[in-house]
N, C-alpha and C. Protein backbone atom coordinates (compact mmCIF):
# COMPACT_ATOMS: atom_id res chain seq x y z
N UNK A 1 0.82 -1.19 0.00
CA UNK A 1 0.00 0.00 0.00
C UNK A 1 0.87 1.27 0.00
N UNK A 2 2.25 1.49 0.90
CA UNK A 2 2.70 2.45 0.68
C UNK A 2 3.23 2.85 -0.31
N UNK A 3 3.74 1.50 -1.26
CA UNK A 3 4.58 1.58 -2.24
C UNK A 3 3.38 2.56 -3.50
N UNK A 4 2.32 1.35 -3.29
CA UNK A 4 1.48 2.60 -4.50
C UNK A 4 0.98 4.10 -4.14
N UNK A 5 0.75 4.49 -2.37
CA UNK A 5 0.71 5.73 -2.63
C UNK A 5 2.04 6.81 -3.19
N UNK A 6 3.28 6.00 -2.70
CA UNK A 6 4.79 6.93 -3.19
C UNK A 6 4.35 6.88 -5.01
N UNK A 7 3.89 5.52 -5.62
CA UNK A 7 4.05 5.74 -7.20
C UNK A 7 2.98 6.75 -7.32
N UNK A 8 1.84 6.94 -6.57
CA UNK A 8 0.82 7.97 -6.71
C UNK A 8 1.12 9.35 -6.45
N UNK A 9 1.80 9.45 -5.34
CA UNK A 9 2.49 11.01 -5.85
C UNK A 9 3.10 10.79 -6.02
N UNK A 10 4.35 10.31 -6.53
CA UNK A 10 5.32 10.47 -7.58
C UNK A 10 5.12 11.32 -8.90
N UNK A 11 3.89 10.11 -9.54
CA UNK A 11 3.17 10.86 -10.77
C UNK A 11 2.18 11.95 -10.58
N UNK A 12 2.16 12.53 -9.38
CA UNK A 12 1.24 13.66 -9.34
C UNK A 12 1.72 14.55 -9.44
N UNK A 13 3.31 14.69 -8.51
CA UNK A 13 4.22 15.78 -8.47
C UNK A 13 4.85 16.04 -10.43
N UNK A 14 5.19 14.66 -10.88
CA UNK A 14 5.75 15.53 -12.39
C UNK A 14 4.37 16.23 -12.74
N UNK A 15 2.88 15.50 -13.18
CA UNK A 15 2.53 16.25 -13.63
C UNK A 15 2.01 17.79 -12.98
N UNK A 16 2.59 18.05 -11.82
CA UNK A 16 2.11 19.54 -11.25
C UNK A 16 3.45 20.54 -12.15
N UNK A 17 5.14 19.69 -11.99
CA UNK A 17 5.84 20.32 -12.25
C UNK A 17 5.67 20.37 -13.88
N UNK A 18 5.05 19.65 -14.39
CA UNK A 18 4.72 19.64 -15.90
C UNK A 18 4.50 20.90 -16.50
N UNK A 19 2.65 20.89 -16.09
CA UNK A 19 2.13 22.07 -16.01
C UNK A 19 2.30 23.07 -15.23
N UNK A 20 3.18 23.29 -14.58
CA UNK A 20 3.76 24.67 -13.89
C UNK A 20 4.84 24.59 -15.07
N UNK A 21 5.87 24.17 -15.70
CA UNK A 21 6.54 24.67 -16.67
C UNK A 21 6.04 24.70 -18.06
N UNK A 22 4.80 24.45 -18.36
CA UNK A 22 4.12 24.73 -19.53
C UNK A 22 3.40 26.07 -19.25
N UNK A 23 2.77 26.34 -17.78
CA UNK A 23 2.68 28.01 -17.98
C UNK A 23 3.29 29.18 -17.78
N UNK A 24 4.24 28.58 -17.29
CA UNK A 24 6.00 29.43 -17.26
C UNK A 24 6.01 29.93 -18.92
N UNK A 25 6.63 28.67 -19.74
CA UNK A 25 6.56 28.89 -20.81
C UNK A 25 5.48 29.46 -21.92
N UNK A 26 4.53 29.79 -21.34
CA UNK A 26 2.92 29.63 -22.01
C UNK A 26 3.50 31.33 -23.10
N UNK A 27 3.73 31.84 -24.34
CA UNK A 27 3.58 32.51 -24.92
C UNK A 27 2.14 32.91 -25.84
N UNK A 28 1.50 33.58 -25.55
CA UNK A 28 0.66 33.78 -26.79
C UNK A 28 0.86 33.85 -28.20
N UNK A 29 0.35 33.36 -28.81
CA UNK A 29 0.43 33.15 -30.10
C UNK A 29 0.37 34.66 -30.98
N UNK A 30 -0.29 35.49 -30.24
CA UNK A 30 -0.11 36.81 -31.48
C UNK A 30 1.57 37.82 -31.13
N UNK A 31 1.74 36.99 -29.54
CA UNK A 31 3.22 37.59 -29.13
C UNK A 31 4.48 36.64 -30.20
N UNK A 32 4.39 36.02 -30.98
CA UNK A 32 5.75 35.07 -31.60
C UNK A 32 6.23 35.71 -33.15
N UNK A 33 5.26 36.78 -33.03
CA UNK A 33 5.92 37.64 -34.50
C UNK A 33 6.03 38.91 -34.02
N UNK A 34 7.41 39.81 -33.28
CA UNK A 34 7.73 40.63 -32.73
C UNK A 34 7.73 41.60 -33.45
N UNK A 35 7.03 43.10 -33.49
CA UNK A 35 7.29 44.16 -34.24
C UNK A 35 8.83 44.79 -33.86
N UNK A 36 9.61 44.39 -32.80
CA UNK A 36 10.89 45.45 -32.83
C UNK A 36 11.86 44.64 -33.48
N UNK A 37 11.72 43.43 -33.42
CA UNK A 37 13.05 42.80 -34.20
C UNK A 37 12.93 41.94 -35.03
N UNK A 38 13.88 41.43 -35.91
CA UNK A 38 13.38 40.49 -37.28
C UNK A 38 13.24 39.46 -36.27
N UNK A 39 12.73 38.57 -37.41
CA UNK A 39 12.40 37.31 -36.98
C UNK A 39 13.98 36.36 -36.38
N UNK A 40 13.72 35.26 -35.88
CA UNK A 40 15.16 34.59 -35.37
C UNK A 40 15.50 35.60 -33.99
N UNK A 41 15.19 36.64 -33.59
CA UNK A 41 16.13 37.60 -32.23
C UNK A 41 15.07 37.67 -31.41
N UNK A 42 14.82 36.39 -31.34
CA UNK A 42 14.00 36.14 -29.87
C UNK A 42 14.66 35.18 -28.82
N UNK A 43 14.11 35.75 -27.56
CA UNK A 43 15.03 34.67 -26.24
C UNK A 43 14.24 33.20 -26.42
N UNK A 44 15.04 32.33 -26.45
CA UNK A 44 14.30 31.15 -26.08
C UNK A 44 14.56 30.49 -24.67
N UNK A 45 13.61 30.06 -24.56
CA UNK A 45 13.75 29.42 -23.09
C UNK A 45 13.42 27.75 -23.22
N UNK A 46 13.43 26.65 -22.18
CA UNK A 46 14.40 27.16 -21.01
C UNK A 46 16.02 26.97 -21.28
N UNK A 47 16.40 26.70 -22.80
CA UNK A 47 17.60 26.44 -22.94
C UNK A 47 18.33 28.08 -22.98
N UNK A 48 19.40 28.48 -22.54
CA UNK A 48 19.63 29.76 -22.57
C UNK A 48 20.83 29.76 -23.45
N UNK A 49 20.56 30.29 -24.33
CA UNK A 49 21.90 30.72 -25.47
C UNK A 49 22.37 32.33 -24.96
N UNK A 50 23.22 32.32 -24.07
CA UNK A 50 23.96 33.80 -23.80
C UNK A 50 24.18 34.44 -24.80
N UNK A 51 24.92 33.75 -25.84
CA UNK A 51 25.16 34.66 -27.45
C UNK A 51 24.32 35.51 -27.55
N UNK A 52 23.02 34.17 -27.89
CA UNK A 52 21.48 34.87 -28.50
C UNK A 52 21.21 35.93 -27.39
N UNK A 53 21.18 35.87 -26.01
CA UNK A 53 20.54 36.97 -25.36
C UNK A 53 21.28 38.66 -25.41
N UNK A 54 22.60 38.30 -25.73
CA UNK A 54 23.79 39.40 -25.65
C UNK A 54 23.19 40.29 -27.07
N UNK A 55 22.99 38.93 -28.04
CA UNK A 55 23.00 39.65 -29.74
C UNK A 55 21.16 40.87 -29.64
N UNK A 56 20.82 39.93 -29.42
CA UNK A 56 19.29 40.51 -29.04
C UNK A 56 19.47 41.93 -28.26
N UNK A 57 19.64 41.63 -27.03
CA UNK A 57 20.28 43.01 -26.57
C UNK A 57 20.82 43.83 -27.19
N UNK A 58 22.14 43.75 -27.91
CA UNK A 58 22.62 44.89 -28.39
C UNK A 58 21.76 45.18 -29.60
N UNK A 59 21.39 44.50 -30.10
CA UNK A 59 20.35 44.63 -31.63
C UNK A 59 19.37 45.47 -31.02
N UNK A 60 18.53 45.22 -30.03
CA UNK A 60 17.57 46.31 -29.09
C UNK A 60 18.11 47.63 -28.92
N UNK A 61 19.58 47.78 -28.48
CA UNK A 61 20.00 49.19 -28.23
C UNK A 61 20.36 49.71 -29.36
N UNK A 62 20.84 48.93 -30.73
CA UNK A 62 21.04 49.72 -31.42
C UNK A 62 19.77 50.24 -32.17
N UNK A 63 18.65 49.26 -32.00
CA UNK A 63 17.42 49.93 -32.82
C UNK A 63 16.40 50.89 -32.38
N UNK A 64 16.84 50.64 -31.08
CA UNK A 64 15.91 51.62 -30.27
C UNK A 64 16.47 52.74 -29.45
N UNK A 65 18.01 52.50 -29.23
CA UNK A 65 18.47 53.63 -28.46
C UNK A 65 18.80 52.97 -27.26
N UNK A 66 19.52 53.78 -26.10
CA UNK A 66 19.43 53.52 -24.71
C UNK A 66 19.47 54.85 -24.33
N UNK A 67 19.12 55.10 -23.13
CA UNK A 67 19.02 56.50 -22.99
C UNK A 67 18.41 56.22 -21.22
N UNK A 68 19.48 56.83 -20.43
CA UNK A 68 19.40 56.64 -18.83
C UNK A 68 19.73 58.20 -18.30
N UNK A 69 18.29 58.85 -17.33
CA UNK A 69 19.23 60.24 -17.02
C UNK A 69 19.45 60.83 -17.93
N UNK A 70 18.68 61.39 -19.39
CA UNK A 70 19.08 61.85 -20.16
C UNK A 70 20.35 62.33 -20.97
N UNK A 71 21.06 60.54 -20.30
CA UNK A 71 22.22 60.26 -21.38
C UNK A 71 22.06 59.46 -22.20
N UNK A 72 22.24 59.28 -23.95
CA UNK A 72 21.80 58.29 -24.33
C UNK A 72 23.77 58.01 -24.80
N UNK A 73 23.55 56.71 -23.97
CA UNK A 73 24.32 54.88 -24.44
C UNK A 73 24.39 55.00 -25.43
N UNK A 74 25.77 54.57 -26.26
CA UNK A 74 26.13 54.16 -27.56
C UNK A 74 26.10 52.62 -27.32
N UNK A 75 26.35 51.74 -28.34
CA UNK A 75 26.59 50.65 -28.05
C UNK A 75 27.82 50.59 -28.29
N UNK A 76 28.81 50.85 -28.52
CA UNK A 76 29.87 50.31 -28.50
C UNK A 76 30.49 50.42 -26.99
N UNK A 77 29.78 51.08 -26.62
CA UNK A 77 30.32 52.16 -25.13
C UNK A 77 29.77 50.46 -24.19
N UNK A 78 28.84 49.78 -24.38
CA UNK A 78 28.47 48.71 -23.68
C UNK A 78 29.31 47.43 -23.49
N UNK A 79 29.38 47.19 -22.66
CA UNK A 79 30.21 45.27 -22.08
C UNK A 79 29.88 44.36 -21.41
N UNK A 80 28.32 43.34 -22.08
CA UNK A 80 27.56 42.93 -20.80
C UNK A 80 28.88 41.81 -20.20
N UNK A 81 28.70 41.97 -18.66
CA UNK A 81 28.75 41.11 -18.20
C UNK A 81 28.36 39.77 -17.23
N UNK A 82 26.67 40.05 -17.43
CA UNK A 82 25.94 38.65 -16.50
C UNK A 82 24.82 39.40 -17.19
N UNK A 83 23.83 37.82 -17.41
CA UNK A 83 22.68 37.81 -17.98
C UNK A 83 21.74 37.56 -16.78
N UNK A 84 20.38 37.77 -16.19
CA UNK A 84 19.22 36.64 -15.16
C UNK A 84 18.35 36.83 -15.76
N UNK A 85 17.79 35.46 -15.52
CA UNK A 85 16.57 35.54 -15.87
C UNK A 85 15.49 35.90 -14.71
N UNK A 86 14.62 36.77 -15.26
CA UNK A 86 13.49 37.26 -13.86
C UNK A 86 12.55 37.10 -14.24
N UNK A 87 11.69 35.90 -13.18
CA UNK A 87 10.28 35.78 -13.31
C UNK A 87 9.95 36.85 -12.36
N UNK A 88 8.91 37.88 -12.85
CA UNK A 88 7.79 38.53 -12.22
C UNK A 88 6.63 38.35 -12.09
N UNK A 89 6.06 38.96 -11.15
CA UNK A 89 4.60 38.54 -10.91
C UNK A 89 3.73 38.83 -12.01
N UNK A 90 4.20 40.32 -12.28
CA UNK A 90 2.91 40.83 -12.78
C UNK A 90 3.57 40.49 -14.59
N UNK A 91 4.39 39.56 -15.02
CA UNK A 91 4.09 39.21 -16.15
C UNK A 91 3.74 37.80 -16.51
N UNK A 92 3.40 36.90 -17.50
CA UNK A 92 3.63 35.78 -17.96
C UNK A 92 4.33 34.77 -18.42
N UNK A 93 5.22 35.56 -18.81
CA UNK A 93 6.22 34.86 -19.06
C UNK A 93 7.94 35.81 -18.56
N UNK A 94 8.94 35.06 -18.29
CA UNK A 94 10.01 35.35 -17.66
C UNK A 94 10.88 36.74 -18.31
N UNK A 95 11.44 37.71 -17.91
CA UNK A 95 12.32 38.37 -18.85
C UNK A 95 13.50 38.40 -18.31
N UNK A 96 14.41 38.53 -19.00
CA UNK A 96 15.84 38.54 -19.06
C UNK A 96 16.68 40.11 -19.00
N UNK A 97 17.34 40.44 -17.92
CA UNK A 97 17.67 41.24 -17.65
C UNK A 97 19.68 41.00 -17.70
N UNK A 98 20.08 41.84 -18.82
CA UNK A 98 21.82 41.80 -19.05
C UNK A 98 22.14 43.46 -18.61
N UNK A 99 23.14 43.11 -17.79
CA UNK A 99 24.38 43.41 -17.00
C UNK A 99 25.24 44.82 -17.43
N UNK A 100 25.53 45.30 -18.29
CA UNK A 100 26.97 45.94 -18.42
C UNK A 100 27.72 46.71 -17.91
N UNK A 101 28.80 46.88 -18.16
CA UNK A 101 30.19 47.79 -17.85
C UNK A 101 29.77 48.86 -18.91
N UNK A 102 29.66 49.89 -18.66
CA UNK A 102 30.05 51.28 -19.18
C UNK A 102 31.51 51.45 -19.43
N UNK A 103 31.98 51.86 -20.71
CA UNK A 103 33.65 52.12 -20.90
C UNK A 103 33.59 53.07 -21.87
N UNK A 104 34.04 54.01 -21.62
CA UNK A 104 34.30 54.65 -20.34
C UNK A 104 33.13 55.04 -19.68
N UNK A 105 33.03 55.34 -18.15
CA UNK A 105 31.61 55.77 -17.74
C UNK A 105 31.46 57.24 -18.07
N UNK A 106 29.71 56.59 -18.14
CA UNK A 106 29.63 58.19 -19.09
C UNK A 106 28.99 58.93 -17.70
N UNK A 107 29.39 60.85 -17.88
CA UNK A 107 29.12 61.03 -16.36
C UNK A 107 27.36 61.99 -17.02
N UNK A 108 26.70 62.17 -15.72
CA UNK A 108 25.34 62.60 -16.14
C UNK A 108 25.70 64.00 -15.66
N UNK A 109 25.00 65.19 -16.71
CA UNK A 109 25.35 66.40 -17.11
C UNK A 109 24.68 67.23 -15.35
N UNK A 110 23.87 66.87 -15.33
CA UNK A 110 22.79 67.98 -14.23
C UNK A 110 23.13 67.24 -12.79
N UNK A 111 24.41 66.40 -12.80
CA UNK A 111 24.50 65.92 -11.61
C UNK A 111 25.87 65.72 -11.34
N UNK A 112 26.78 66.91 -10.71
CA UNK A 112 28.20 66.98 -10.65
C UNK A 112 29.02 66.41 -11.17
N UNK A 113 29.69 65.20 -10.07
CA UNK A 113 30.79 64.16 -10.49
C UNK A 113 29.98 62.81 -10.07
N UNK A 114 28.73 62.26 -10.76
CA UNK A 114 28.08 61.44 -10.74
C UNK A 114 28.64 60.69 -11.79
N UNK A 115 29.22 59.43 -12.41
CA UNK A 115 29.26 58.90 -13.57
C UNK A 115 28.86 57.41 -13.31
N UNK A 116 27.81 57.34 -14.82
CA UNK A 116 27.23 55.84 -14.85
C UNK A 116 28.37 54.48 -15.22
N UNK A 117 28.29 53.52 -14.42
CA UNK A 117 29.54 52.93 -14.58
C UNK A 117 28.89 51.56 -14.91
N UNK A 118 27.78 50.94 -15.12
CA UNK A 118 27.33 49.94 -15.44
C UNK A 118 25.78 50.42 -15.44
N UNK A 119 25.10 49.86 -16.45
CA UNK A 119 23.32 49.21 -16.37
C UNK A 119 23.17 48.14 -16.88
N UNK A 120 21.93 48.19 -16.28
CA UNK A 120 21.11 46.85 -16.14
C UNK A 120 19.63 47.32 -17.29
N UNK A 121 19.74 46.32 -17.97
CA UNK A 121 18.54 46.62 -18.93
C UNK A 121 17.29 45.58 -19.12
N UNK A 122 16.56 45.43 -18.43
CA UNK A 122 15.70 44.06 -18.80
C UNK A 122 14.87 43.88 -19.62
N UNK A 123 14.80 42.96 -20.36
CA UNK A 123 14.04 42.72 -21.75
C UNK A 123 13.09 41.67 -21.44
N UNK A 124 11.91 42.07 -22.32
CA UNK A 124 10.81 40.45 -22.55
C UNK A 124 11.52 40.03 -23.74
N UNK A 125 10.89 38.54 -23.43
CA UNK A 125 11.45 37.76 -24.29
C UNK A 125 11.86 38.11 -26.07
N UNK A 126 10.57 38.98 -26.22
CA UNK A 126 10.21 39.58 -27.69
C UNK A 126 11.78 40.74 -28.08
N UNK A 127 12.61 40.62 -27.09
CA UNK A 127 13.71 41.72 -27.45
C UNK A 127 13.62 43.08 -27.03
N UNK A 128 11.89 43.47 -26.31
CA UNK A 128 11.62 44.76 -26.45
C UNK A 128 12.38 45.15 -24.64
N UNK A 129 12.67 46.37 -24.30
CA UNK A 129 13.36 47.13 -23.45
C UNK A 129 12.43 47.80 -22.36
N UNK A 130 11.81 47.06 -21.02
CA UNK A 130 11.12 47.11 -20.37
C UNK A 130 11.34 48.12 -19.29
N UNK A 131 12.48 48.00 -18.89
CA UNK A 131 13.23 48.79 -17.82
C UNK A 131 14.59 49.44 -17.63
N UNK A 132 15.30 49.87 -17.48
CA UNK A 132 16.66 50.55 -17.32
C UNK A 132 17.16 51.03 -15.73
N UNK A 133 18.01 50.46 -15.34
CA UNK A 133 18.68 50.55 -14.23
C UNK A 133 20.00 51.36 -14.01
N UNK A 134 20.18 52.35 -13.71
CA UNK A 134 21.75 52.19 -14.05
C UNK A 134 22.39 52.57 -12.35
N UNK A 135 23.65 52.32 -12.57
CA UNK A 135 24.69 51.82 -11.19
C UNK A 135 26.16 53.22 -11.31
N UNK A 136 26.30 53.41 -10.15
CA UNK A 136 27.45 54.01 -10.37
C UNK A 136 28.54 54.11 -9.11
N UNK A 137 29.69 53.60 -9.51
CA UNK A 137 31.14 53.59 -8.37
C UNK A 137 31.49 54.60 -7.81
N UNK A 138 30.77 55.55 -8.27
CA UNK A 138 31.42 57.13 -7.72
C UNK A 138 31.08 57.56 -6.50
């Protein structure tokens, strides 16, 4: 008897963890043809290609800009160095937030000897630019 309740949840627990990673993953179907980037420069999950998330990223800043504190980021000026992935509440699916080094840091005009020395930029999966963080050593 115990043995079949352990095989009984056994198989209860995959299929909870099943369907908890099928609505992790759950994309809508009118979200898989992205207006900001060609096709192919989307994050995939749950396998993580860093390349793909780095290329995506910079393809985002160069098409859209970056602009923190009314400085706008070049990309060449960028150096990610760490990618996470962040599940939030209030979305559906996970976004990916990359890292960088500022080189040189760029300093912000209306704020003395303030200079930005790294941001943080987090993206939905679609490539698009949700939030902007930026950090500074000074």
């Amino acid at each position: 008897m115990k043995r079949l309740h352990f095989v009984f949840y056994s198989i209860f627990a995959v299929l909870i963890a099943v369907n908890a990673f099928a609505l992790i993953n759950d994309v809508p179907e009118d979200n898989l043809d992205s207006p900001v980037l060609e096709d192919g420069n989307k994050i995939r999950l749950p396998y993580v290609d860093k390349k793909n998330i780095v290329d995506v990223f910079l393809s985002a800043v160069e098409l859209n800009g970056l602009e923190a504190l009314d400085v706008k980021i070049e990309r060449q000026y960028l150096e990610p160095v760490q990618i996470e992935i962040v599940y939030e509440v209030g979305y559906v699916s996970p976004l990916v937030r990359v890292v960088s080094r500022i080189n040189p840091p760029v300093p912000v005009p209306h704020i003395g000897q303030f200079f930005i020395t790294k941001i943080s930029v987090t993206m939905n999966l679609d490539g698009e630019i949700v939030d902007i963080l930026v950090h500074s050593d000074y």
